[in-house]
Protein backbone atom coordinates (compact mmCIF):
# COMPACT_ATOMS: atom_id res chain seq x y z
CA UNK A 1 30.68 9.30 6.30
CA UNK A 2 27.85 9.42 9.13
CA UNK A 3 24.17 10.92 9.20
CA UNK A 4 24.87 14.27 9.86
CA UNK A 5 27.19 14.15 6.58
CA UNK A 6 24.15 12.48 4.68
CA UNK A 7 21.81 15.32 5.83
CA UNK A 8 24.10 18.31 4.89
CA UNK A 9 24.61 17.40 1.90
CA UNK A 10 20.67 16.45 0.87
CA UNK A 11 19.75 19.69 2.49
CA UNK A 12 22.09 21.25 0.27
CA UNK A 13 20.09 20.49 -2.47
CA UNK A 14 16.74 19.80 -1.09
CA UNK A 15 16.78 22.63 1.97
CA UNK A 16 13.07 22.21 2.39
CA UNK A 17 13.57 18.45 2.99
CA UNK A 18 12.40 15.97 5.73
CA UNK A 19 15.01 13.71 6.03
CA UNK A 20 15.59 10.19 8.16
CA UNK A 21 18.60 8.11 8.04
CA UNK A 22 19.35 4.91 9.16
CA UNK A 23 22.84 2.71 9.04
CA UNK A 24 26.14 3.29 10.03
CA UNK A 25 29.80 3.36 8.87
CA UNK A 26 29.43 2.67 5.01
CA UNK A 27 25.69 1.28 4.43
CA UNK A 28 22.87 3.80 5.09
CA UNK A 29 19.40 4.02 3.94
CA UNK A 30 17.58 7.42 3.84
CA UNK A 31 14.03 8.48 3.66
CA UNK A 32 13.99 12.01 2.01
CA UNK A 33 10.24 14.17 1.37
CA UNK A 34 10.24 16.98 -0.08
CA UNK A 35 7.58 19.39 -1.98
CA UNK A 36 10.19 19.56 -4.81
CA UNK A 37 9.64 15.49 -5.87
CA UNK A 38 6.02 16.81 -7.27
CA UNK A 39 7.24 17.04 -11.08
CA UNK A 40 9.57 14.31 -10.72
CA UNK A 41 9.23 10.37 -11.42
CA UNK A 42 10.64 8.45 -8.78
CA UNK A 43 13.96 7.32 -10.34
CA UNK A 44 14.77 11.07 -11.18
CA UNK A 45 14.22 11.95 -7.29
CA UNK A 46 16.77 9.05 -6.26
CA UNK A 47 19.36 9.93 -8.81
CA UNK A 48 19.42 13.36 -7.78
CA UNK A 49 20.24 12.10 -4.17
CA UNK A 50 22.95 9.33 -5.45
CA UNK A 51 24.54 11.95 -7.57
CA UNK A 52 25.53 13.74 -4.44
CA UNK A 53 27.67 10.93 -3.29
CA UNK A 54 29.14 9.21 -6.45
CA UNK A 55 32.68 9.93 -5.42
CA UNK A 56 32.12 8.34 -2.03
CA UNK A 57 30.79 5.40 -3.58
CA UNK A 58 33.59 5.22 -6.40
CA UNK A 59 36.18 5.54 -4.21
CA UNK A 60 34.21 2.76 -1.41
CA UNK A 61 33.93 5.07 1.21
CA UNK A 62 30.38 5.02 0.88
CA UNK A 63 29.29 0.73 0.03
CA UNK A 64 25.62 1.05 0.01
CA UNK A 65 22.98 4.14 -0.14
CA UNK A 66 19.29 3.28 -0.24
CA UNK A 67 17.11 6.04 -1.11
CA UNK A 68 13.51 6.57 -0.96
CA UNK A 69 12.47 9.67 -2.17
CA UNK A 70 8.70 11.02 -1.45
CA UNK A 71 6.31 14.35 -1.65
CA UNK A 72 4.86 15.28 1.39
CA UNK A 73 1.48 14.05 -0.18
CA UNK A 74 3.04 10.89 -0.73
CA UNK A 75 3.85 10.15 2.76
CA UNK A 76 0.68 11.56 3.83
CA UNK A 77 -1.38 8.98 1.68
CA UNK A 78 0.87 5.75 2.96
CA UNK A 79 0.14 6.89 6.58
CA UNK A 80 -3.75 7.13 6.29
């Protein structure tokens, strides 16, 4: 699995997303904002992520995924 793998899939459920990623091989932490967190409490937004990839972490292709999930406003208020 790399970034760009990461990214497709997220987009594919997030399309409007901003997404970073960091790591490499099988440990990779990403940084996801998106409009559609609003409604959602923060464990909700990083199971919806870790969903996406629980047969890559089942099977060990994928050992570690650490996601931080954030609206737009959220980000906006950390960086002021």
């Amino acid at each position: 699995m790399n970034e760009q793998d990461l990214i497709t899939r997220i987009k594919g459920l997030y399309p409007d997303a901003e997404i970073t990623v960091a790591g490499e091989n099988c440990s990779f932490e990403v940084n996801v904002s998106s409009p559609a967190f609003t409604d959602m409490k923060s464990l909700q937004r990083q199971r919806s992520i870790l969903t996406l990839f629980n047969t890559e972490i089942a099977s060990g292709e994928l050992h570690a995924l650490t996601v931080r999930a954030k609206t737009p406003q959220e980000l906006q208020q950390n960086s002021d």
